[in-house]
C-alpha atoms as a PDB file:
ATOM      1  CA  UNK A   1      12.525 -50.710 -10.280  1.00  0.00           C
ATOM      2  CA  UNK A   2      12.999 -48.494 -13.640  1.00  0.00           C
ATOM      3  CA  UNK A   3      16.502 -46.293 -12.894  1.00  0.00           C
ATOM      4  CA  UNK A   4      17.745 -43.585 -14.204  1.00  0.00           C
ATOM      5  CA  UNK A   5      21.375 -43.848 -14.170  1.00  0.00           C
ATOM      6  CA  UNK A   6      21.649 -40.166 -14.178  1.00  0.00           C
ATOM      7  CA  UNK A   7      24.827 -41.142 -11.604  1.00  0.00           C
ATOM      8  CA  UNK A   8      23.361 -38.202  -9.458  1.00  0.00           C
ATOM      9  CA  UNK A   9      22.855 -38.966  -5.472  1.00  0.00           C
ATOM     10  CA  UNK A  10      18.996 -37.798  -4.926  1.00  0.00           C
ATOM     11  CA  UNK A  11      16.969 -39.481  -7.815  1.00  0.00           C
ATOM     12  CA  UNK A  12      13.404 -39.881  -8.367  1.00  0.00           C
ATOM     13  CA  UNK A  13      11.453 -42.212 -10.345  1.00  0.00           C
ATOM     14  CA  UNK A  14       7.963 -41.241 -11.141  1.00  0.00           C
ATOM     15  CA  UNK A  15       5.852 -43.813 -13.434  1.00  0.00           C
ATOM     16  CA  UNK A  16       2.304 -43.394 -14.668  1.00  0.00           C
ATOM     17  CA  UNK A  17       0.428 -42.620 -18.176  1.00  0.00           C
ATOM     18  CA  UNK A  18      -0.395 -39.365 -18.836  1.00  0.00           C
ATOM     19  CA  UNK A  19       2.621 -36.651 -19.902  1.00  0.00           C
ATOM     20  CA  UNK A  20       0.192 -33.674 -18.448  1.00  0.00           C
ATOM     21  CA  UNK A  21       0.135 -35.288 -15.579  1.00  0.00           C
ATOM     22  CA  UNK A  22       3.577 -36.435 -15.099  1.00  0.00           C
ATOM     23  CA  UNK A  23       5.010 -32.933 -16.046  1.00  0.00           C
ATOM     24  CA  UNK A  24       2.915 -31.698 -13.013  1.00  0.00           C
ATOM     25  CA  UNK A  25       4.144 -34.667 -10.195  1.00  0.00           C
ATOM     26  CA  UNK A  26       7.877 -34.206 -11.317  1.00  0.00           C
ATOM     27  CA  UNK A  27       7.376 -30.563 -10.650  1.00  0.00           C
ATOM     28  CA  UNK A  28       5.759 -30.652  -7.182  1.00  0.00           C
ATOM     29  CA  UNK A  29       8.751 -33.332  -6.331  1.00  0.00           C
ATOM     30  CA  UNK A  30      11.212 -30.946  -7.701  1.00  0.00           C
ATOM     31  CA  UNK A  31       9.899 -28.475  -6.045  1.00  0.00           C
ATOM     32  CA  UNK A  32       9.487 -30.178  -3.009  1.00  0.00           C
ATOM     33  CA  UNK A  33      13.195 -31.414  -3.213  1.00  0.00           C
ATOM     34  CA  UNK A  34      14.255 -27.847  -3.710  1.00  0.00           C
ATOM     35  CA  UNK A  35      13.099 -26.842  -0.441  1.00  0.00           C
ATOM     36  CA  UNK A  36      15.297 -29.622   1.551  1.00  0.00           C
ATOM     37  CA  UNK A  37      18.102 -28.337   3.094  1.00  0.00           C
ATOM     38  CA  UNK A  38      21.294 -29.220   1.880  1.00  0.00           C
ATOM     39  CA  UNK A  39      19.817 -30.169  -1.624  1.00  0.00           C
ATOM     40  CA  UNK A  40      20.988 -28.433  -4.476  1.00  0.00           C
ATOM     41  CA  UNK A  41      20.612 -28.229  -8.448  1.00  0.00           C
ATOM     42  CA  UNK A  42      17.653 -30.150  -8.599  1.00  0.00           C
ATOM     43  CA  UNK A  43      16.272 -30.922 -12.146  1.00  0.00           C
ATOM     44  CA  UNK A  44      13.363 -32.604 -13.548  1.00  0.00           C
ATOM     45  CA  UNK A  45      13.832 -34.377 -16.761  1.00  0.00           C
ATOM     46  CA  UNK A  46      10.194 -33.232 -18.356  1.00  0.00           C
ATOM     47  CA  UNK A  47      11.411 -29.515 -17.283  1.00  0.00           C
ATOM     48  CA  UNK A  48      13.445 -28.991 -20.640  1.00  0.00           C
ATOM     49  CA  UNK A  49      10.377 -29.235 -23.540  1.00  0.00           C
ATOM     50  CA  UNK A  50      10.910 -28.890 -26.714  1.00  0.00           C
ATOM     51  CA  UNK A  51       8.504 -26.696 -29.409  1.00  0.00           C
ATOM     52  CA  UNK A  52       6.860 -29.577 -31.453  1.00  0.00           C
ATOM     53  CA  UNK A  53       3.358 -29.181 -33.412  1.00  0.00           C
ATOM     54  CA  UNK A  54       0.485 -31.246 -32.678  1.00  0.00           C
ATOM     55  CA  UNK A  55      -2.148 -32.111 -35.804  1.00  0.00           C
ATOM     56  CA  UNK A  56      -5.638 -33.044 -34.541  1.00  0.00           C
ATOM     57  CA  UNK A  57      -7.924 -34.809 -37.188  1.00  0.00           C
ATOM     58  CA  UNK A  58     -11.401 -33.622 -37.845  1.00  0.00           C
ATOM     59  CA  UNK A  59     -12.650 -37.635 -37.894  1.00  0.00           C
ATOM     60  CA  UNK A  60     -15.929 -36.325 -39.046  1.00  0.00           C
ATOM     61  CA  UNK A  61     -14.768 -34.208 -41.954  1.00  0.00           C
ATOM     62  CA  UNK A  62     -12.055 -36.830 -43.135  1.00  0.00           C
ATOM     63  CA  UNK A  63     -15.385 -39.575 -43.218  1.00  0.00           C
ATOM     64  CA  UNK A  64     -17.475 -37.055 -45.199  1.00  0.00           C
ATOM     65  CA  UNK A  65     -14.854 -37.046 -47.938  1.00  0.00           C
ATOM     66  CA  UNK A  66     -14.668 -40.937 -48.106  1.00  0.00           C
ATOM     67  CA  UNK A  67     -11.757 -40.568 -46.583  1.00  0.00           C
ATOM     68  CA  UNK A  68      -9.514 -42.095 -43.463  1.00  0.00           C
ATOM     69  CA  UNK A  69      -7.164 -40.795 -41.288  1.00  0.00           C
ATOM     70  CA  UNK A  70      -4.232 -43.441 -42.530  1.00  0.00           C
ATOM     71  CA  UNK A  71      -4.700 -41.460 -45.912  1.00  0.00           C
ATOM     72  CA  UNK A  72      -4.574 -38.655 -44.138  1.00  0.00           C
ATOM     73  CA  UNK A  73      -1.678 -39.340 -41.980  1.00  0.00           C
ATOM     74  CA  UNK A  74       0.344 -40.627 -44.859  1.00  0.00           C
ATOM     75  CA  UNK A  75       0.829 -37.333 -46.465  1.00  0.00           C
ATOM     76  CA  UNK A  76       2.115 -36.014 -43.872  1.00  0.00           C
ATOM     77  CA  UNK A  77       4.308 -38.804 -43.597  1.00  0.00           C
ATOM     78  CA  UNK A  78       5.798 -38.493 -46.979  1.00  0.00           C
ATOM     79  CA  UNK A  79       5.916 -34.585 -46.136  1.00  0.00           C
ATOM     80  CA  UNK A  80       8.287 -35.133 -43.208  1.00  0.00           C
ATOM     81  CA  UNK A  81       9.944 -38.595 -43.868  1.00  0.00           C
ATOM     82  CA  UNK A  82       9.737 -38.552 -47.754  1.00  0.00           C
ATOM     83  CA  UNK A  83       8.866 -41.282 -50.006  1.00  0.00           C
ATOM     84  CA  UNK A  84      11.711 -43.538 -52.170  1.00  0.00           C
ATOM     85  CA  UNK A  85      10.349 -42.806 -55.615  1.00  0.00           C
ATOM     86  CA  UNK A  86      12.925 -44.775 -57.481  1.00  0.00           C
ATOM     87  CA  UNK A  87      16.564 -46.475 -56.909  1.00  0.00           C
ATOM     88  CA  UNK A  88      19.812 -45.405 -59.093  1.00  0.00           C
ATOM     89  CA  UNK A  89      23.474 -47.765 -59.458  1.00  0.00           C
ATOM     90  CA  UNK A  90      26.063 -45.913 -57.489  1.00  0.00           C
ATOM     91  CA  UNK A  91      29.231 -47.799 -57.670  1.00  0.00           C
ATOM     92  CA  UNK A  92      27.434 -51.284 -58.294  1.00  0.00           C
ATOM     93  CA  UNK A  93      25.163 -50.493 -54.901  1.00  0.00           C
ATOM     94  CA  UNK A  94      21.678 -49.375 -55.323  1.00  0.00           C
ATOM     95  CA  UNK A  95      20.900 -46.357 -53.576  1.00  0.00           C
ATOM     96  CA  UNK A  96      17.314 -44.888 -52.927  1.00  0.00           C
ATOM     97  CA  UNK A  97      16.014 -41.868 -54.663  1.00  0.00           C
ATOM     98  CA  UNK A  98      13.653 -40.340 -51.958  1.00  0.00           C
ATOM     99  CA  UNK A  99      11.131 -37.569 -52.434  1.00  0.00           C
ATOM    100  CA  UNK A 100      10.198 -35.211 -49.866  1.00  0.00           C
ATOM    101  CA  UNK A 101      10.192 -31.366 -49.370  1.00  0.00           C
ATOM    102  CA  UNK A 102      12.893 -29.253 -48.326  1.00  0.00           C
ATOM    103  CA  UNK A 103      13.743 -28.714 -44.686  1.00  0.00           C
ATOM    104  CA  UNK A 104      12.871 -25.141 -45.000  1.00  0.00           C
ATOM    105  CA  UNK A 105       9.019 -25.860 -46.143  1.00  0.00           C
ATOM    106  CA  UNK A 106       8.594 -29.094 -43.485  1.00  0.00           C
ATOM    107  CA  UNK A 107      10.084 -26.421 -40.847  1.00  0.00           C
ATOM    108  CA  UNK A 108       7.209 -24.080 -41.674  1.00  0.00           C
ATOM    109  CA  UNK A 109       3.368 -24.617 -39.906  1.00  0.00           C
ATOM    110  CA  UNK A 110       2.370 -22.370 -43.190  1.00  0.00           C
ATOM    111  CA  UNK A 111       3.357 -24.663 -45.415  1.00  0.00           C
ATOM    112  CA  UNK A 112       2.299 -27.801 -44.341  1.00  0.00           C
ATOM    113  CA  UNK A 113      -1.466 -26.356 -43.422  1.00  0.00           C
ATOM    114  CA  UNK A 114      -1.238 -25.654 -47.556  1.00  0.00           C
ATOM    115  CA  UNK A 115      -0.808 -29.619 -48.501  1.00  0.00           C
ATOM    116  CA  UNK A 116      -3.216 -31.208 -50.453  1.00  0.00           C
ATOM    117  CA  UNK A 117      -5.166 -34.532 -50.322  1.00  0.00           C
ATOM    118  CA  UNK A 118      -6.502 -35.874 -53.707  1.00  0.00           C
ATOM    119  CA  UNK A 119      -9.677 -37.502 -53.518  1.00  0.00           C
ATOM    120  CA  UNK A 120     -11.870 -38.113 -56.629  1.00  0.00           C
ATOM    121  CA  UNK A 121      -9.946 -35.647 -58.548  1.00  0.00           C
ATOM    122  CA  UNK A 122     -10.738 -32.986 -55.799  1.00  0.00           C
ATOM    123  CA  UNK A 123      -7.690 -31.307 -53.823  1.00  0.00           C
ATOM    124  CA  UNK A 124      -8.864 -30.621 -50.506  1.00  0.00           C
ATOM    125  CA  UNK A 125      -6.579 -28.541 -48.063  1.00  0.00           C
ATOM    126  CA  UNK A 126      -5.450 -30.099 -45.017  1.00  0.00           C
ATOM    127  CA  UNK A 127      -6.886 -27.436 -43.069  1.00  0.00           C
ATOM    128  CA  UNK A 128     -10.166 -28.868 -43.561  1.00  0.00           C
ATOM    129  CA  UNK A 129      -9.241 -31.962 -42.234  1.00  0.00           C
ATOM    130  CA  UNK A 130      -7.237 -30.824 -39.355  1.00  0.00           C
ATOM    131  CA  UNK A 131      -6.506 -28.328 -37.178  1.00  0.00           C
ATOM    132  CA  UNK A 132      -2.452 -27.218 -35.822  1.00  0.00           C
ATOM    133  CA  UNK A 133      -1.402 -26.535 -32.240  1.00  0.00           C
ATOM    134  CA  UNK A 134       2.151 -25.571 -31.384  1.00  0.00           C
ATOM    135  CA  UNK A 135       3.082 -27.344 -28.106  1.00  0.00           C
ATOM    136  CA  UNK A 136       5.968 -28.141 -26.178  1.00  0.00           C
ATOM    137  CA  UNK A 137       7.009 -31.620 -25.720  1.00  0.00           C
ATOM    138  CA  UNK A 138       9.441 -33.110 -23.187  1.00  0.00           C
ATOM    139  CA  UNK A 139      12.684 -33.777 -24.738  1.00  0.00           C
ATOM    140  CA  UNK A 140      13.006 -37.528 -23.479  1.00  0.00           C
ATOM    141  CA  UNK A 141      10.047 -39.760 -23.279  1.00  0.00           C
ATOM    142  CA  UNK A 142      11.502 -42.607 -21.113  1.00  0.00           C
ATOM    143  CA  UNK A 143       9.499 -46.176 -20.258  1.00  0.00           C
ATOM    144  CA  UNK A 144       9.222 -48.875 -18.085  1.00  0.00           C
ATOM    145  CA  UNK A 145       7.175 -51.803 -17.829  1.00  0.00           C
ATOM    146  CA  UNK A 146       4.818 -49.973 -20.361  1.00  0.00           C
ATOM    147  CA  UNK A 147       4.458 -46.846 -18.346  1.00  0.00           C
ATOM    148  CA  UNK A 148       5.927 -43.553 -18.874  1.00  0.00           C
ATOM    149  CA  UNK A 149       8.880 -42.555 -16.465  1.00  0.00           C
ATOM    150  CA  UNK A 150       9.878 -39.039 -15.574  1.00  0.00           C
ATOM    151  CA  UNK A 151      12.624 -38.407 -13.186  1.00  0.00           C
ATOM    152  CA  UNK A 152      14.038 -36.128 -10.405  1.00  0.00           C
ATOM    153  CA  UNK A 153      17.632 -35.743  -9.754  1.00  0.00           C
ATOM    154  CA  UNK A 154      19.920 -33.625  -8.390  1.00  0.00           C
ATOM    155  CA  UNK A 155      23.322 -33.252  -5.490  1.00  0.00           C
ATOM    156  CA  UNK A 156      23.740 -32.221  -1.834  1.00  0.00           C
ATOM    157  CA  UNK A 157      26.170 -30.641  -0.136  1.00  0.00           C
ATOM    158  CA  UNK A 158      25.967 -29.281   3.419  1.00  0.00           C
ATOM    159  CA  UNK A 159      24.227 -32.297   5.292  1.00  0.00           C
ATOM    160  CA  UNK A 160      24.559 -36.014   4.927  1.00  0.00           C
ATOM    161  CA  UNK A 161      22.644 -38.229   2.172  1.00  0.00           C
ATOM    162  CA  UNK A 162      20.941 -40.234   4.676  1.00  0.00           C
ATOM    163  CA  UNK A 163      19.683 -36.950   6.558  1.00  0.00           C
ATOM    164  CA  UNK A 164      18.111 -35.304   3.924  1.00  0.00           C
ATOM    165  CA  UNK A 165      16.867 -39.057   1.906  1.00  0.00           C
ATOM    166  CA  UNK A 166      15.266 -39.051   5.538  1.00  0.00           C
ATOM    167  CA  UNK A 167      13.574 -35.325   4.482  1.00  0.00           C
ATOM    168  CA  UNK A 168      12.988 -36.086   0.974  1.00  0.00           C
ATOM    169  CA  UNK A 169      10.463 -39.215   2.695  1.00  0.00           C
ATOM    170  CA  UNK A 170       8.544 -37.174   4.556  1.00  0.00           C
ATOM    171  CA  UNK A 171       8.180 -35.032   1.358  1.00  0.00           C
ATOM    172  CA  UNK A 172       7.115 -37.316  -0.810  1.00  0.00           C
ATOM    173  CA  UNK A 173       4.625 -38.977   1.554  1.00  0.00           C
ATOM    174  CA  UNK A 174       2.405 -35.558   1.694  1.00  0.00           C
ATOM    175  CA  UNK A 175       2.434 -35.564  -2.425  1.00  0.00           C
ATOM    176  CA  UNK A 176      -0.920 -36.894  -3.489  1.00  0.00           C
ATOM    177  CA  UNK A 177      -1.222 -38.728  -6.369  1.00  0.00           C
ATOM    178  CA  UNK A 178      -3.343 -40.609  -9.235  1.00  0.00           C
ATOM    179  CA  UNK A 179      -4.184 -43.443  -8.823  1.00  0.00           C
ATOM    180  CA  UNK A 180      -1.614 -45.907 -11.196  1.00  0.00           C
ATOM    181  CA  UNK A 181       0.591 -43.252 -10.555  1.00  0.00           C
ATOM    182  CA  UNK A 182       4.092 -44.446  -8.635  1.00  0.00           C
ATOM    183  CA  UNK A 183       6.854 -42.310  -6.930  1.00  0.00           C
ATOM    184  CA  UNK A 184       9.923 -44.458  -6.482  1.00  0.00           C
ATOM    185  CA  UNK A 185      13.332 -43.251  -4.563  1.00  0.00           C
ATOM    186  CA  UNK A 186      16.708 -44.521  -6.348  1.00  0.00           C
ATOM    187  CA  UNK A 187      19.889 -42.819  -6.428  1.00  0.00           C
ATOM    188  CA  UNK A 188      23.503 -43.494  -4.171  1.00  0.00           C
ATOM    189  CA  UNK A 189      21.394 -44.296  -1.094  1.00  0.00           C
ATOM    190  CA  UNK A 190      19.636 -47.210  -2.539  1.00  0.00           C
ATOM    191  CA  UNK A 191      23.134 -48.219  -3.817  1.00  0.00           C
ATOM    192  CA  UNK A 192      24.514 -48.325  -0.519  1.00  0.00           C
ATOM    193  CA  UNK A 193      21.200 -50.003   0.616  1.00  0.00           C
ATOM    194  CA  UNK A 194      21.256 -52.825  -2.478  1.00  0.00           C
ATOM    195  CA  UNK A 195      24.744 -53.456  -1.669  1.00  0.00           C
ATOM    196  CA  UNK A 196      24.933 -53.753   2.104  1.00  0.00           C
ATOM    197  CA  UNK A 197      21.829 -56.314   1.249  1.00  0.00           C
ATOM    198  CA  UNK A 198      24.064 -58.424  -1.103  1.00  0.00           C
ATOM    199  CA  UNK A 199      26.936 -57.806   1.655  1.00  0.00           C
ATOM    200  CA  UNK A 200      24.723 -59.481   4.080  1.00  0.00           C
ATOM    201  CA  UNK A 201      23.285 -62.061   1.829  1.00  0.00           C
ATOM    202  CA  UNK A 202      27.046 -63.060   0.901  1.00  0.00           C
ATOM    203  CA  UNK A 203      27.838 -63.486   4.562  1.00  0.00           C
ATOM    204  CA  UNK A 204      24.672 -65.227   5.034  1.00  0.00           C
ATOM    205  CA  UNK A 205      25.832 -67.481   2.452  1.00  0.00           C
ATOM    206  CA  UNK A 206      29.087 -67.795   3.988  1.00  0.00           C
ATOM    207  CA  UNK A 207      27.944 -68.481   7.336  1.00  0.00           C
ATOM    208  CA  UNK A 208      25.976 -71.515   6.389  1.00  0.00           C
ATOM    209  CA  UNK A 209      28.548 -73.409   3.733  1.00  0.00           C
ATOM    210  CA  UNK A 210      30.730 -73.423   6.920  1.00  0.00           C
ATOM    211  CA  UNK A 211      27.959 -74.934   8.927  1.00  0.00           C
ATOM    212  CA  UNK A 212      27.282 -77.423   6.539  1.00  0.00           C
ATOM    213  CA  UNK A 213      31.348 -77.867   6.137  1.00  0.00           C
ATOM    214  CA  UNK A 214      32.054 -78.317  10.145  1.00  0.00           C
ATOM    215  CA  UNK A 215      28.196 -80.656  10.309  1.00  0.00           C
ATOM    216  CA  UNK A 216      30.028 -82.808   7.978  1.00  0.00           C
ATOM    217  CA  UNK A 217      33.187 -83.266   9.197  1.00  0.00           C
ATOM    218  CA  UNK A 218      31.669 -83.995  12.759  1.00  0.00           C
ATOM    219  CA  UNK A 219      29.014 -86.694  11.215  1.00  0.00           C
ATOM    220  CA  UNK A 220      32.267 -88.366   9.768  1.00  0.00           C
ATOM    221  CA  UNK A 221      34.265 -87.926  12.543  1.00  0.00           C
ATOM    222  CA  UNK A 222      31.117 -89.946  14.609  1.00  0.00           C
ATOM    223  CA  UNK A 223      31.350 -92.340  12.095  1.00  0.00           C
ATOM    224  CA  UNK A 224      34.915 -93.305  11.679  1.00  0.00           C
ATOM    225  CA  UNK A 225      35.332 -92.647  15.899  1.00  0.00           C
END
């Protein structure tokens, strides 16, 4: 099981594919969670999204100007990440000489909808190749086993953790969901539970070396008596 280690006593794992989708189960458990007695400051961690701007290609257009989207892509790349143009001697260690625009003009939708692509000694604006969105984003995107995680965490106070894990259950069993979607519980309880299991696998353990111990000394005793 993925974990958060958020170090919180309620937490909630929640795996699947889709970030639309997630967003929407984390919030129904949050919500859900909220409305538990004796739970309090409940958070999801896809609740905190950041502004980030999406770039669609228009596939069709890109094709009908013998071009690809990797070109495509690629100046945009070397708009946000630059390009290393050239290398100068800096104290006998060669140091990169990158290219790229300044963090005001990346910052700026304006300005990168005004970028050019060269093709056959045309410039064609990117906004004929692609279209902008301004989104929101969450501010983590966690994984496990290839999926997407989002999680749910948050205290108690009031009641015992075993009370309201008991409530939290019931919750989450009357949350429909996807399917390839998984809701997982985690947090202190399943701490205590994962260590009274190794408690009782220890003294499982224990139990039969002493068997084993007093089986022996009895077949030697036989045999010597």
């Amino acid at each position: 099981m993925s974990r958060a280690f958020s170090g919180r006593p309620i937490e909630i794992t929640i795996k699947g594919d889709d970030l639309n989708e997630l967003k929407l189960l984390s919030q129904q458990v949050a919500d859900m969670i909220k409305g538990v007695e004796g739970t309090r400051q409940v958070q999801s961690s896809m609740e905190a999204g950041r502004p980030e701007l999406r770039i669609m290609f228009e596939r069709e257009k890109i094709a009908q100007n013998n071009l690809t989207v990797s070109q495509v892509s690629q100046i945009l790349k070397i708009a946000g990440d630059g390009q290393v143009v050239s290398s100068m001697d800096e104290g006998g260690t060669a140091v990169d000489v990158r290219m790229m625009l300044s963090p005001e003009v990346r910052a700026s939708t304006t300005s990168l909808e005004n970028l050019f692509v060269s093709q056959g000694g045309v410039q064609l604006p990117l906004t004929q190749l692609a279209h902008f969105e301004d989104g929101e984003g969450p501010n983590v995107i966690n994984r496990s086993s290839m999926s997407r995680v989002a999680y749910v965490y948050g205290d108690y106070a009031g009641r015992d953790l075993g009370s309201i894990q008991k409530d939290i259950q019931a919750g989450l069993a009357g949350i429909p969901r996807p399917p390839g979607y998984i809701i997982q519980s985690g947090g202190q309880q399943q701490d205590m539970a994962e260590s009274f299991s190794s408690l009782a696998l220890a003294l499982l353990l224990a139990l039969l070396l002493v068997y084993m111990v007093m089986a022996g000394q009895f077949a030697v005793g036989n045999l010597f008596g």
